[in-house]
N, C-alpha and C. Protein backbone atom coordinates (compact mmCIF):
# COMPACT_ATOMS: atom_id res chain seq x y z
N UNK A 1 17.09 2.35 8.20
CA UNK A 1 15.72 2.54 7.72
C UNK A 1 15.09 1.19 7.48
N UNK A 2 13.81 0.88 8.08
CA UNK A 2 13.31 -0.01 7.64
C UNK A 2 11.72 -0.04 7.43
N UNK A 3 11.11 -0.66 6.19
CA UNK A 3 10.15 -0.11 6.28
C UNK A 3 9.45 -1.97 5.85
N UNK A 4 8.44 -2.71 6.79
CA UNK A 4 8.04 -3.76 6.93
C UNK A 4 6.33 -4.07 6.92
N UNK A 5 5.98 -4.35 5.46
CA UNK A 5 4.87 -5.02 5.03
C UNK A 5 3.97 -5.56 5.92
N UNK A 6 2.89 -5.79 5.94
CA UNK A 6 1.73 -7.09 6.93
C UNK A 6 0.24 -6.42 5.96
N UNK A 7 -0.01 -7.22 6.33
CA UNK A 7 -2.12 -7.94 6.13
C UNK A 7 -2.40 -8.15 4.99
N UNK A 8 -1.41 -8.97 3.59
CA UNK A 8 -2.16 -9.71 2.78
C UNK A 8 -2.69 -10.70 2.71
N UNK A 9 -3.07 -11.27 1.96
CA UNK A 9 -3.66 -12.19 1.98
C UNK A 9 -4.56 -12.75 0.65
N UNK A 10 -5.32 -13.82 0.87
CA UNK A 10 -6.03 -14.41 -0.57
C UNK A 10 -7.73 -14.37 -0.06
N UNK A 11 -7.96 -13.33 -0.69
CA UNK A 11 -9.71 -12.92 -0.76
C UNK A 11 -10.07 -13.10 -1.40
N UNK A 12 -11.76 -12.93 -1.29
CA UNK A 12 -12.64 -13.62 -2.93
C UNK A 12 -12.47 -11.63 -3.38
N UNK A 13 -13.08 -12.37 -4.74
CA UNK A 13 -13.28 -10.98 -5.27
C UNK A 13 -14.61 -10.36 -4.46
N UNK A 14 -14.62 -8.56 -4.29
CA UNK A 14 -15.61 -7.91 -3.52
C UNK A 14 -14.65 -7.79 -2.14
N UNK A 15 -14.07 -8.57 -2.08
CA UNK A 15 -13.82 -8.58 -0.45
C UNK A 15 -12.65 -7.76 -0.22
N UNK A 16 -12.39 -7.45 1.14
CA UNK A 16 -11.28 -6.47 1.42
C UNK A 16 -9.97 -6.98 2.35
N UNK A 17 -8.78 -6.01 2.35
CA UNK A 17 -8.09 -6.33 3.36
C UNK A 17 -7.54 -4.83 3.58
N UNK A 18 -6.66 -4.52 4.69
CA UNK A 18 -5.88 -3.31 5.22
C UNK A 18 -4.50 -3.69 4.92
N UNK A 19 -3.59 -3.15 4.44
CA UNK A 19 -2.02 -3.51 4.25
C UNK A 19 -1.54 -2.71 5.49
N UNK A 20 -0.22 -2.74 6.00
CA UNK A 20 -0.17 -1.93 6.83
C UNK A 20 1.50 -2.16 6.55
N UNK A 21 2.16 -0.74 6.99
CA UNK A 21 3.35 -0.64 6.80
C UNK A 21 4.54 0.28 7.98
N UNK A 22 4.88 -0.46 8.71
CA UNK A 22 5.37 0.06 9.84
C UNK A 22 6.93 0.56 9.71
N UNK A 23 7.01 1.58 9.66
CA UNK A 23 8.26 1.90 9.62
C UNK A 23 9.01 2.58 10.79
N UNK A 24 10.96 2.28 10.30
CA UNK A 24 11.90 3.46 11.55
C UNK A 24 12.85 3.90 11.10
N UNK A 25 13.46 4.42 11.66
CA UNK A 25 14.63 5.00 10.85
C UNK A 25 14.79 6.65 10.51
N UNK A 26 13.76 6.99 10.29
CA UNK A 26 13.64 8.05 9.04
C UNK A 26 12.24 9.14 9.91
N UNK A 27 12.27 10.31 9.37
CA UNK A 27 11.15 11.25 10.17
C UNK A 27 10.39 10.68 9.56
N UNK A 28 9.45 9.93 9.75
CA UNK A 28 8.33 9.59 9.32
C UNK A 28 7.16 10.92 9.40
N UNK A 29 6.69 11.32 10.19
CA UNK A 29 5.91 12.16 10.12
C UNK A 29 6.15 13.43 8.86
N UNK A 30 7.15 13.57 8.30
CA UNK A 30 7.36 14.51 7.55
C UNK A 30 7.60 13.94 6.32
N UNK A 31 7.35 12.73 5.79
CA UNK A 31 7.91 11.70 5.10
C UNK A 31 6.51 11.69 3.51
N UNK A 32 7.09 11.70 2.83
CA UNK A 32 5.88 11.48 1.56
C UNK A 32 5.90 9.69 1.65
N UNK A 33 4.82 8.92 1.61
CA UNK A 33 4.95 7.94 2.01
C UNK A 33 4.00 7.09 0.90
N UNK A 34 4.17 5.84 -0.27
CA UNK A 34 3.55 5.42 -1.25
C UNK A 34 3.59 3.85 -1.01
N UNK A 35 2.36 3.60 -1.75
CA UNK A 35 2.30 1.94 -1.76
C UNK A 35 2.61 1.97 -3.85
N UNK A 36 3.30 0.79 -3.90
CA UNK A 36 3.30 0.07 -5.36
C UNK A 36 2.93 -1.09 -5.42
N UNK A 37 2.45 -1.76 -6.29
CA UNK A 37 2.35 -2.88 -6.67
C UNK A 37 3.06 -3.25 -7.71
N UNK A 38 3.19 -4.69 -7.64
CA UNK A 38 3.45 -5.35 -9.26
C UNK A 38 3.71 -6.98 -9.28
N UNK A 39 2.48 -7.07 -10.14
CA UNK A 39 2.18 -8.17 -10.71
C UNK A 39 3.06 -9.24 -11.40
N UNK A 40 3.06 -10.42 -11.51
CA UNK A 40 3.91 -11.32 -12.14
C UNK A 40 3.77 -10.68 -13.58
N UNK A 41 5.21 -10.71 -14.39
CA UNK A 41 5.27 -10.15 -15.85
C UNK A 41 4.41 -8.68 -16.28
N UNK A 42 4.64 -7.66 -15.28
CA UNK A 42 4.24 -6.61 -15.37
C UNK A 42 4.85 -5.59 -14.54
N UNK A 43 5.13 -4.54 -14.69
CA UNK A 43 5.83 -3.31 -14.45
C UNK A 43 5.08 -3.04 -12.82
N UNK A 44 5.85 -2.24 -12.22
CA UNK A 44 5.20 -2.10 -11.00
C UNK A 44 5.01 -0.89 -11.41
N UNK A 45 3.97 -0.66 -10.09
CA UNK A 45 3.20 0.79 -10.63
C UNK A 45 2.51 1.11 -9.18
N UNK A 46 2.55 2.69 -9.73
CA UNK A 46 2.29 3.47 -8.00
C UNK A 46 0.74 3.37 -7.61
N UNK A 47 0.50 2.71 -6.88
CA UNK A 47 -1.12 2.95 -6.32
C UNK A 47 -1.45 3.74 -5.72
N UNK A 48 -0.77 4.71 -4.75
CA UNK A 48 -0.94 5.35 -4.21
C UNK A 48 -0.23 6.59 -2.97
N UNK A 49 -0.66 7.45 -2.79
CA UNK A 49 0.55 8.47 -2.07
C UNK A 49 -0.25 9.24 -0.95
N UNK A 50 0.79 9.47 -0.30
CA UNK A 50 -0.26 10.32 1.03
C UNK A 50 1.19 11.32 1.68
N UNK A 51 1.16 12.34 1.25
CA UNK A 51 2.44 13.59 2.32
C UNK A 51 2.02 14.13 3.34
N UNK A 52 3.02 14.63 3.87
CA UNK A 52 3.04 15.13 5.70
C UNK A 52 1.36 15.97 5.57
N UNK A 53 1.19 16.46 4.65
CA UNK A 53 -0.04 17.12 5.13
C UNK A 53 -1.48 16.51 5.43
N UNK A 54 -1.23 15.10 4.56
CA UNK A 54 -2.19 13.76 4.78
C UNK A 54 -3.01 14.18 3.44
N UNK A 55 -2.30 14.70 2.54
CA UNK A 55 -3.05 14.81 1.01
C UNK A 55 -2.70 13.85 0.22
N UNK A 56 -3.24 12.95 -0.49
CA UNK A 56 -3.71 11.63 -1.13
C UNK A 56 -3.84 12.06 -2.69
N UNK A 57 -3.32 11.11 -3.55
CA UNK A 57 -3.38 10.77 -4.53
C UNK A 57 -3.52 9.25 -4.70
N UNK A 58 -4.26 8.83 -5.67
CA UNK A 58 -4.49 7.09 -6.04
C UNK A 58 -4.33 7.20 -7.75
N UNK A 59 -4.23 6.02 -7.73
CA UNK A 59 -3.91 5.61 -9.57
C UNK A 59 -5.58 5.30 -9.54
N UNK A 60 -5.73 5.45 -10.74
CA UNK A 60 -7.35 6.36 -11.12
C UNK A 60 -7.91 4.76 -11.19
N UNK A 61 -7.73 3.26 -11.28
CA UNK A 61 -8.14 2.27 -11.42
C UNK A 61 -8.73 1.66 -9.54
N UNK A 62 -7.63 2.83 -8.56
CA UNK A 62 -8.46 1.96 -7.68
C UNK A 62 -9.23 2.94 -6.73
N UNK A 63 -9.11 4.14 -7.67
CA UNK A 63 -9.75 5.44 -6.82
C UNK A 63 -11.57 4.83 -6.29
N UNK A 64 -11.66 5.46 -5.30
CA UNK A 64 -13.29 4.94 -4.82
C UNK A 64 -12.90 3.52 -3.79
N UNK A 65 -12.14 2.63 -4.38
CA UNK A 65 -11.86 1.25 -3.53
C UNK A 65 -10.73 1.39 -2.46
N UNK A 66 -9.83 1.58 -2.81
CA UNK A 66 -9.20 1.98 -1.66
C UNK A 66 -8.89 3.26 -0.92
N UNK A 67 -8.27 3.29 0.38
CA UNK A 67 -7.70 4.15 1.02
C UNK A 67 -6.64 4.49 1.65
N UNK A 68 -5.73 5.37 1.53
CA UNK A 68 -4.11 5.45 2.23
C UNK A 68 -4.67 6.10 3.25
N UNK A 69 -4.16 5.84 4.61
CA UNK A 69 -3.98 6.61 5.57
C UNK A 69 -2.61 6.33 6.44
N UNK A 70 -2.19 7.73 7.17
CA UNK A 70 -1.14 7.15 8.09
C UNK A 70 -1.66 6.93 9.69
N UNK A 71 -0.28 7.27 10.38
CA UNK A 71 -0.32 7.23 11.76
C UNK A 71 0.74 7.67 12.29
N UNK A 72 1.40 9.03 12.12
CA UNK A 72 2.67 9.70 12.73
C UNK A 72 2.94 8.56 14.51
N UNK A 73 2.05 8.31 14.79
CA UNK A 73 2.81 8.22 16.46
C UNK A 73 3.24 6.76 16.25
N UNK A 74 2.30 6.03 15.25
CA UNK A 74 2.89 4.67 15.21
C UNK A 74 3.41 4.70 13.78
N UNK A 75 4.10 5.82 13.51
CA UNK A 75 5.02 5.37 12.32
C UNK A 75 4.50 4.35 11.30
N UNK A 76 3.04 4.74 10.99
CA UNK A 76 2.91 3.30 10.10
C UNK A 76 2.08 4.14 8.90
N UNK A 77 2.11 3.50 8.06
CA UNK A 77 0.91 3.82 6.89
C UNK A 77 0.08 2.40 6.51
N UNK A 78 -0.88 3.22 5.93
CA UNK A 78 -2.45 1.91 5.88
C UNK A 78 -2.90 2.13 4.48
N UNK A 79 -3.00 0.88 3.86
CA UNK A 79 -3.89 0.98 2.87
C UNK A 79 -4.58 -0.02 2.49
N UNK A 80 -6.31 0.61 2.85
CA UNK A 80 -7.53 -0.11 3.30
C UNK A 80 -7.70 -0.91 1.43
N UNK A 81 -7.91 -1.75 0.94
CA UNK A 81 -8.46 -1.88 -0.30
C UNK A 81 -9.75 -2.52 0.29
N UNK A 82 -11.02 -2.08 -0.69
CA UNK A 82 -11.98 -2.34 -0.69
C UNK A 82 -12.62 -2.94 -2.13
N UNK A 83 -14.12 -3.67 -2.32
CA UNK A 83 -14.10 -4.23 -3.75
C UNK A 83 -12.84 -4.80 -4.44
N UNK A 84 -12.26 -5.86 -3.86
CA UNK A 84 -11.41 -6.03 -4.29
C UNK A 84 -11.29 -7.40 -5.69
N UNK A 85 -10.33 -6.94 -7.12
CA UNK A 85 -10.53 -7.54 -8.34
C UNK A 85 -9.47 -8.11 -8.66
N UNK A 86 -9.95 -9.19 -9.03
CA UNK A 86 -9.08 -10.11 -9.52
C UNK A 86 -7.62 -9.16 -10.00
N UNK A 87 -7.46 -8.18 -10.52
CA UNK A 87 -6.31 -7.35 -11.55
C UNK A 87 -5.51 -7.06 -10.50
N UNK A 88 -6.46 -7.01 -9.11
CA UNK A 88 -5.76 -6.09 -7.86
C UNK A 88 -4.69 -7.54 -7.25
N UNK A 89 -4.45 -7.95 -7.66
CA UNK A 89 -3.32 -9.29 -7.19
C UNK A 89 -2.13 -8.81 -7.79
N UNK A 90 -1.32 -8.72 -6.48
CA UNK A 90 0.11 -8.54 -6.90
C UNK A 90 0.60 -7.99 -5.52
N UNK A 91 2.23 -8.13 -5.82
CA UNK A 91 2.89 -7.98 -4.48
C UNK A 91 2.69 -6.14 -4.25
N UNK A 92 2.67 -6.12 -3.15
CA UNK A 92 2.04 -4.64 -2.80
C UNK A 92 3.28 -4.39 -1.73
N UNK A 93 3.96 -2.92 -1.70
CA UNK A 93 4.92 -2.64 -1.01
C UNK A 93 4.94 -1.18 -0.80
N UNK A 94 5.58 -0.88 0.36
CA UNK A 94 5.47 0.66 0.54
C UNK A 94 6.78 1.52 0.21
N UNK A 95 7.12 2.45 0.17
CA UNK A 95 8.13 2.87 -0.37
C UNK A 95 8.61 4.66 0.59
N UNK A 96 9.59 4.82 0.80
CA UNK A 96 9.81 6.31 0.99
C UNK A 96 11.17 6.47 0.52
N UNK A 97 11.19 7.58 -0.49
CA UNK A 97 12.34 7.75 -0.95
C UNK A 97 12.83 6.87 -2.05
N UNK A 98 14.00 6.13 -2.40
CA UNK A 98 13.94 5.30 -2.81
C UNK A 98 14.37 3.54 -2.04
N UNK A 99 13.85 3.77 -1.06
CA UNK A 99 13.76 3.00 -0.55
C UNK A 99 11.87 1.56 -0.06
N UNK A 100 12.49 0.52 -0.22
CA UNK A 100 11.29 -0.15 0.07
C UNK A 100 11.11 -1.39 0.74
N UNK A 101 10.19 -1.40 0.83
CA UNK A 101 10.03 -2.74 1.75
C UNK A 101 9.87 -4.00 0.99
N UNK A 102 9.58 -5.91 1.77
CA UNK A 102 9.88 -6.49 0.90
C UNK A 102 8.68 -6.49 0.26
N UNK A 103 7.33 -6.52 0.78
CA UNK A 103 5.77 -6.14 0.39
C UNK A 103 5.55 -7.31 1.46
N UNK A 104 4.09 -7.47 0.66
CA UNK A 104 3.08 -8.79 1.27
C UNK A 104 2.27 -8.82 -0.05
N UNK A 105 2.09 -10.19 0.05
CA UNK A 105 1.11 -10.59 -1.36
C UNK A 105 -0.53 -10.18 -1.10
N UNK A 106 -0.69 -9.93 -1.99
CA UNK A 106 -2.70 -9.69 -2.47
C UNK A 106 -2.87 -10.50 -3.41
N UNK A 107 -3.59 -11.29 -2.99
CA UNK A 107 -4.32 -12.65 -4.28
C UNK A 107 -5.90 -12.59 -3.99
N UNK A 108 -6.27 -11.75 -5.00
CA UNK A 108 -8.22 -12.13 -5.34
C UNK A 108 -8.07 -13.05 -5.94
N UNK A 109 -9.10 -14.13 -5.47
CA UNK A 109 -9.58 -14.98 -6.58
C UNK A 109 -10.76 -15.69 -5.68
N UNK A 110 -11.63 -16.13 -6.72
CA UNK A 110 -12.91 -17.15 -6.14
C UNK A 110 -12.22 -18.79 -5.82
């Protein structure tokens, strides 16, 4: 199983990026599939979820700004952040099961 991070990066605040998370191993298409974050000296915490049926849940701080989506044929999941805030910095990683990837960093700042 492997599940491999891409598209962070260091944006101003307002601005956006797409994370993207390509995975193998595992039925993906049938797969409940989540991004976490976590910040230097702070607990990681679930941002967000999307299951085989493509029904979505977000942690209520970035509801409206971002978006999970997948892609059964390319095994990948996406998550668009938009308005993006300074708080929203931290390593961001995807997860299925208890398994995860290593992330990719998100750094807002001016």
């Amino acid at each position: 199983v492997q599940l491999v991070e891409s598209g962070g990066g260091l944006v101003q605040p307002g601005g956006s990026l797409t994370l993207s998370c390509a995975t193998s191993g595992f039925a993906f298409s049938s797969a409940t599939m989540s991004w976490y974050r976590q910040a230097p000296g702070k607990e990681r915490e679930l941002v967000s979820t999307i299951d085989r049926a493509g029904t979505v849940t977000y942690k209520v701080s970035v509801e409206g700004r971002f978006t999970i989506s997948r892609d059964n044929a390319k095994k990948t999941v996406y998550l668009q952040l938009d308005s993006l805030q300074t708080e929203d910095t931290a390593l961001y990683f995807c997860s299925w099961e208890a398994i995860r990837g290593a992330g990719t960093q998100v750094t807002v700042s001016s």
